[in-house]
C-alpha atoms as a PDB file:
ATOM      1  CA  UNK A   1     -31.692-145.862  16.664  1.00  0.00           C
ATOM      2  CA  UNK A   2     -31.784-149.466  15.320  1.00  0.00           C
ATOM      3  CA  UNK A   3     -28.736-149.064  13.649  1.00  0.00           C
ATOM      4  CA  UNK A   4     -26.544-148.346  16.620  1.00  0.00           C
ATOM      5  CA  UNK A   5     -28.541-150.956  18.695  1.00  0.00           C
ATOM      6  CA  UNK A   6     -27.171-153.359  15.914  1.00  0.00           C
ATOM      7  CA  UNK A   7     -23.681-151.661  15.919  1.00  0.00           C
ATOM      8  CA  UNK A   8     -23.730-151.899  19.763  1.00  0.00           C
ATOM      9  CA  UNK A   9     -24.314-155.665  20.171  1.00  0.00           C
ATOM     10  CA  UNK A  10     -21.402-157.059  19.326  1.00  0.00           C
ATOM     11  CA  UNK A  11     -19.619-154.746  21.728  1.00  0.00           C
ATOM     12  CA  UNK A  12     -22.057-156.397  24.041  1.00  0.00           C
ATOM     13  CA  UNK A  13     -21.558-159.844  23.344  1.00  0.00           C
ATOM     14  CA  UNK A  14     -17.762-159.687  23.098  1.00  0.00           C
ATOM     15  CA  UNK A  15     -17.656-158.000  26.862  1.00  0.00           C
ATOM     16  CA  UNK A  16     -20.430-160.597  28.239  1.00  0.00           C
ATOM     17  CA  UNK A  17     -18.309-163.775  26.747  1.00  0.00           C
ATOM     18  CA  UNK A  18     -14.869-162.614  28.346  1.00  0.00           C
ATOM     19  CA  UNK A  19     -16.517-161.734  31.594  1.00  0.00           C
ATOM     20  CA  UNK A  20     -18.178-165.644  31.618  1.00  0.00           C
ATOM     21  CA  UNK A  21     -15.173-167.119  30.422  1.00  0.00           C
ATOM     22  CA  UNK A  22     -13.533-165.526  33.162  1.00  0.00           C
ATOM     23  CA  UNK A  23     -15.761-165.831  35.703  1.00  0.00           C
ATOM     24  CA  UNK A  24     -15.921-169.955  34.881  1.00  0.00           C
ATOM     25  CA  UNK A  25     -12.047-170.200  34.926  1.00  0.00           C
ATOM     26  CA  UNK A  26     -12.158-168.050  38.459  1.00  0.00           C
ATOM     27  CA  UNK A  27     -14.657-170.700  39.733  1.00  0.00           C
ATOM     28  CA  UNK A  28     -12.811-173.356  38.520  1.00  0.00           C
ATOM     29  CA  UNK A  29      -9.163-172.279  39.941  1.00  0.00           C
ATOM     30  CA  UNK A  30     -10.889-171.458  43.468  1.00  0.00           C
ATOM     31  CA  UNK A  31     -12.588-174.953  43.508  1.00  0.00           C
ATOM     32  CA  UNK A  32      -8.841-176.464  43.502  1.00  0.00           C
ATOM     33  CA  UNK A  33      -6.680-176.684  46.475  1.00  0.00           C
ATOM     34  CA  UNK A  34      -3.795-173.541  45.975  1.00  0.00           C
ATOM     35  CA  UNK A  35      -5.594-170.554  44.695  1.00  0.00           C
ATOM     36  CA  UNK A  36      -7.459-169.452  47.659  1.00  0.00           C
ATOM     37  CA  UNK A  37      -5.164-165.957  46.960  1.00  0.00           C
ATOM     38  CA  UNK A  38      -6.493-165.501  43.462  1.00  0.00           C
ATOM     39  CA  UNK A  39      -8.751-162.059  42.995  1.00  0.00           C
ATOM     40  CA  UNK A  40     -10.785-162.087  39.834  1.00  0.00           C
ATOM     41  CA  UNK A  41      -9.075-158.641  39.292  1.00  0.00           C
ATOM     42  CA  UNK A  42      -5.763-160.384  38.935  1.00  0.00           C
ATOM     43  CA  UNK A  43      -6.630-162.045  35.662  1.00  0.00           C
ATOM     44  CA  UNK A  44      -5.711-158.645  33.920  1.00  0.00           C
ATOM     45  CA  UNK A  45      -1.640-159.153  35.012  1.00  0.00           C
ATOM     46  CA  UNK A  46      -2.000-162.763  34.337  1.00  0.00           C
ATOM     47  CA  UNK A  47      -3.569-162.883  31.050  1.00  0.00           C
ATOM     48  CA  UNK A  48      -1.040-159.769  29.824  1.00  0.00           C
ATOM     49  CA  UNK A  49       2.051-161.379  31.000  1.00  0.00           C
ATOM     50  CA  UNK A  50       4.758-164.009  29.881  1.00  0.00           C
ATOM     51  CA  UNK A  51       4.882-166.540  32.662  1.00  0.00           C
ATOM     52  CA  UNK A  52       8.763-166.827  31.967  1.00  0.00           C
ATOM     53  CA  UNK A  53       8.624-162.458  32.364  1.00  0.00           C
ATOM     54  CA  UNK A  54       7.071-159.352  31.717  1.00  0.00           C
ATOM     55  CA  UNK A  55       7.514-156.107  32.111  1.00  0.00           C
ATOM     56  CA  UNK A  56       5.014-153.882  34.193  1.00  0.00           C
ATOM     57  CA  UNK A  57       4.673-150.989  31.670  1.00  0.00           C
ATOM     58  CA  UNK A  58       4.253-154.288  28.777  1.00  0.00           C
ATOM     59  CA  UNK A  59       1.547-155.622  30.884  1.00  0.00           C
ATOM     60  CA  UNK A  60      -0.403-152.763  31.591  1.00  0.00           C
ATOM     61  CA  UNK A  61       0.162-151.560  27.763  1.00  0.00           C
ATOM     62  CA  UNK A  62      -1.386-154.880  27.015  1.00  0.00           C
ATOM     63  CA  UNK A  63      -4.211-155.027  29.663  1.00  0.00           C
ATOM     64  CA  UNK A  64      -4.913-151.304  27.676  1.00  0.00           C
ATOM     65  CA  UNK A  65      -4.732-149.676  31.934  1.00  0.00           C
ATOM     66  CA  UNK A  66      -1.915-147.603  33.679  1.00  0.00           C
ATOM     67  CA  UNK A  67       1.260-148.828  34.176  1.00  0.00           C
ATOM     68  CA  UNK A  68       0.711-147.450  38.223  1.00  0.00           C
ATOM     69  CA  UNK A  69      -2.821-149.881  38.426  1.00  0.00           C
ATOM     70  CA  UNK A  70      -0.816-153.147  37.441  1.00  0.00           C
ATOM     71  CA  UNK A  71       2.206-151.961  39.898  1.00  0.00           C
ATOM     72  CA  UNK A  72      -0.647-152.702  42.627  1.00  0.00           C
ATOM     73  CA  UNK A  73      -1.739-155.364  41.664  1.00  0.00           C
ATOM     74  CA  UNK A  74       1.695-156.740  40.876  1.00  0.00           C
ATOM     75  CA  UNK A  75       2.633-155.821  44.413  1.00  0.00           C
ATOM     76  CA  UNK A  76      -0.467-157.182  46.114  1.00  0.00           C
ATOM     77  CA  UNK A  77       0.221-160.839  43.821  1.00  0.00           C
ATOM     78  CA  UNK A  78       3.868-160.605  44.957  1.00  0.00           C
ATOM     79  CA  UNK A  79       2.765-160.309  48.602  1.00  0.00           C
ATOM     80  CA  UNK A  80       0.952-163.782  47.924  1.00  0.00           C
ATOM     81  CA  UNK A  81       3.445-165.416  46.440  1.00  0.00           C
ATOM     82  CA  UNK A  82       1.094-165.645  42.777  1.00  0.00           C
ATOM     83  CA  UNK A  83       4.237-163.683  41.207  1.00  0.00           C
ATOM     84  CA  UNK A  84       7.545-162.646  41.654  1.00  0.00           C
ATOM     85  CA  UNK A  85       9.227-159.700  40.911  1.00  0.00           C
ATOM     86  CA  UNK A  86      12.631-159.780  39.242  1.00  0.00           C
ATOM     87  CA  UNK A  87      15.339-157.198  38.171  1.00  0.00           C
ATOM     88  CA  UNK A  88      15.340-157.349  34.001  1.00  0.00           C
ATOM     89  CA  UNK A  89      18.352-158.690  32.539  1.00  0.00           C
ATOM     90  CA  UNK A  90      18.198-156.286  29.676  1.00  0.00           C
ATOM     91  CA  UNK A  91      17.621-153.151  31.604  1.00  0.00           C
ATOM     92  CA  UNK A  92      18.868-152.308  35.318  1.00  0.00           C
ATOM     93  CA  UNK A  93      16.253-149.960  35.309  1.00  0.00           C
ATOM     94  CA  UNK A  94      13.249-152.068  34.914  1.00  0.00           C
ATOM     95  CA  UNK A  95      11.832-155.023  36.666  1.00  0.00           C
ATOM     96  CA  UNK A  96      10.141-158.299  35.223  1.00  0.00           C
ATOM     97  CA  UNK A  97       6.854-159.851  36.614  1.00  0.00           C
ATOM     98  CA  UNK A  98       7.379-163.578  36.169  1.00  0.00           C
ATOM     99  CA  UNK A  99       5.655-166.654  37.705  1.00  0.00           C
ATOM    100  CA  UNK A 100       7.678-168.095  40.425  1.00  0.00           C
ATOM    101  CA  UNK A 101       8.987-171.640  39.975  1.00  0.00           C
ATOM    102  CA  UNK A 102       7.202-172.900  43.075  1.00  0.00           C
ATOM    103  CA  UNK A 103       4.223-171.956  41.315  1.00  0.00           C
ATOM    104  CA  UNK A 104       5.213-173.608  37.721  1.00  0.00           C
ATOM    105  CA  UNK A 105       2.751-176.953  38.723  1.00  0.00           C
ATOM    106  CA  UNK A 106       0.027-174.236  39.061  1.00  0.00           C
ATOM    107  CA  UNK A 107       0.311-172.731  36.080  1.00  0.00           C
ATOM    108  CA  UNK A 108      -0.078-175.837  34.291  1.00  0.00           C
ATOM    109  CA  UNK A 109      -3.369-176.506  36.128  1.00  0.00           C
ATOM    110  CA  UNK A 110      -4.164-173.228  35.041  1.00  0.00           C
ATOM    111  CA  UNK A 111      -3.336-173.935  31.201  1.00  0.00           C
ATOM    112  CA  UNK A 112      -4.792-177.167  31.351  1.00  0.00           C
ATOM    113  CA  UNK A 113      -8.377-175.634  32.465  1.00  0.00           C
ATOM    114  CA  UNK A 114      -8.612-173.247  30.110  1.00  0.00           C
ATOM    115  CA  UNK A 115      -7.594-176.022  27.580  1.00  0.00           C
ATOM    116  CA  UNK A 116     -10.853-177.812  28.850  1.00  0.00           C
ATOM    117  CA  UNK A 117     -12.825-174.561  28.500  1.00  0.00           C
ATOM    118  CA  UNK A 118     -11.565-174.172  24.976  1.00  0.00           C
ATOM    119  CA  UNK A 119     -12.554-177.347  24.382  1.00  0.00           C
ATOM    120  CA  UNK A 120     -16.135-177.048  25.616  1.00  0.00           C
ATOM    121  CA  UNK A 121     -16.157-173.851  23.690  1.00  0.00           C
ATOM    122  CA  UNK A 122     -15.187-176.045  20.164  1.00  0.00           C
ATOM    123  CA  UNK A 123     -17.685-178.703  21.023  1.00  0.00           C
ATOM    124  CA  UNK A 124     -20.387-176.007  21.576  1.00  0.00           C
ATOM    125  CA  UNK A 125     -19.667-173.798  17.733  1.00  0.00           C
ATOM    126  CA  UNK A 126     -17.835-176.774  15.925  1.00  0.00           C
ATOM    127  CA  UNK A 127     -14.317-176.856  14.966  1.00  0.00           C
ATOM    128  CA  UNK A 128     -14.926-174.566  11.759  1.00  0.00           C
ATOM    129  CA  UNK A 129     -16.853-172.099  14.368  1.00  0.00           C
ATOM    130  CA  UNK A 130     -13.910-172.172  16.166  1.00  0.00           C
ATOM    131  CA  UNK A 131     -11.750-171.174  13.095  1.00  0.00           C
ATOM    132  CA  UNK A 132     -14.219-167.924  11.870  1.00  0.00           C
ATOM    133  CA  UNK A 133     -14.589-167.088  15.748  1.00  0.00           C
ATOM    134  CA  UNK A 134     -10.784-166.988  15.859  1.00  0.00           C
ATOM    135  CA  UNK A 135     -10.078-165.491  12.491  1.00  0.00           C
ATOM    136  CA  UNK A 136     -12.859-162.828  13.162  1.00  0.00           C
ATOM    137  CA  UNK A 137     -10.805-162.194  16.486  1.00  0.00           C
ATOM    138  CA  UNK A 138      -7.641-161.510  15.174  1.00  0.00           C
ATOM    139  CA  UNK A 139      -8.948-158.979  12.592  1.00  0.00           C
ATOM    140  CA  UNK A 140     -10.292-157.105  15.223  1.00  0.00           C
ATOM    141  CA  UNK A 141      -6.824-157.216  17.212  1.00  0.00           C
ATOM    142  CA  UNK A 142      -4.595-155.583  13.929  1.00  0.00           C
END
C-alpha cells in the first residue's frame, strides 16, 4: 500500500499545482477591468489554442476532452466576444477559434500575468529549479 501511496503523489501534486496556478491567474484576470465574462472552465480552450487560430477538434485533442465539449464552450466564449470563430483558410470544411483583434490588448495582460506568476514561481524553486521542474515536465509530455 505504501508503494502506490508514493506512486500516487505526484499525480497529486501535479493536479493540485495546475488547479492553484489556475485558480491565481482566474483571480488575477477577474480583479482587472475586461474579464468579468471569463469562466474558470474556459481556461481549457484558451490554454489549448493558438491565439492567431485553432482548430476545435486541435483544441479539444490538446485539452485531452471531446471535440463536442470545446464546441460549447467555444460557442458560449464566442457569444462573449472572448473568441471568434473563423472559416479555416486551409479547409472550407473546418473552422478556426482565434482571439479577436479587439481583444489582442487583453491577451497581452493575460501573457504578461502569467509572466509575473512564472516569475514568482522561479523566485520561489530558483532558476536551476526552474530548469529540472521544466525538463522533468517535458519528459512526461513525449
Amino acid at each position: 500500500m505504501a508503494d502506490v501511496r508514493r506512486l500516487h503523489e505526484p499525480f497529486v501534486l501535479m493536479n493540485r499545482v495546475q488547479r492553484q496556478f489556475e485558480a491565481k491567474l482566474y483571480a488575477k484576470l477577474h480583479a482587472l477591468k475586461g474579464f468579468d465574462a471569463l469562466r474558470p472552465a474556459y481556461l481549457a480552450v484558451f490554454r489549448n489554442m493558438n491565439p492567431h487560430g485553432s482548430r476545435i477538434t486541435d483544441i479539444a485533442k490538446r485539452a485531452g476532452v471531446t471535440k463536442q465539449a470545446i464546441g460549447l464552450l467555444v460557442k458560449d466564449m464566442a457569444a462573449a466576444g472572448l473568441v471568434e470563430v473563423a472559416p479555416d483558410p486551409d479547409d472550407a470544411r473546418a473552422r478556426i477559434v482565434r482571439i479577436p483583434k479587439a481583444n489582442w490588448k487583453r491577451h497581452e495582460q493575460v501573457a504578461a500575468i502569467v509572466v509575473e506568476m512564472l516569475t514568482e514561481l522561479e523566485n520561489r524553486i530558483g532558476a536551476r529549479g526552474m530548469e529540472t521542474l521544466t525538463e522533468l515536465l517535458r519528459k512526461l509530455c513525449d
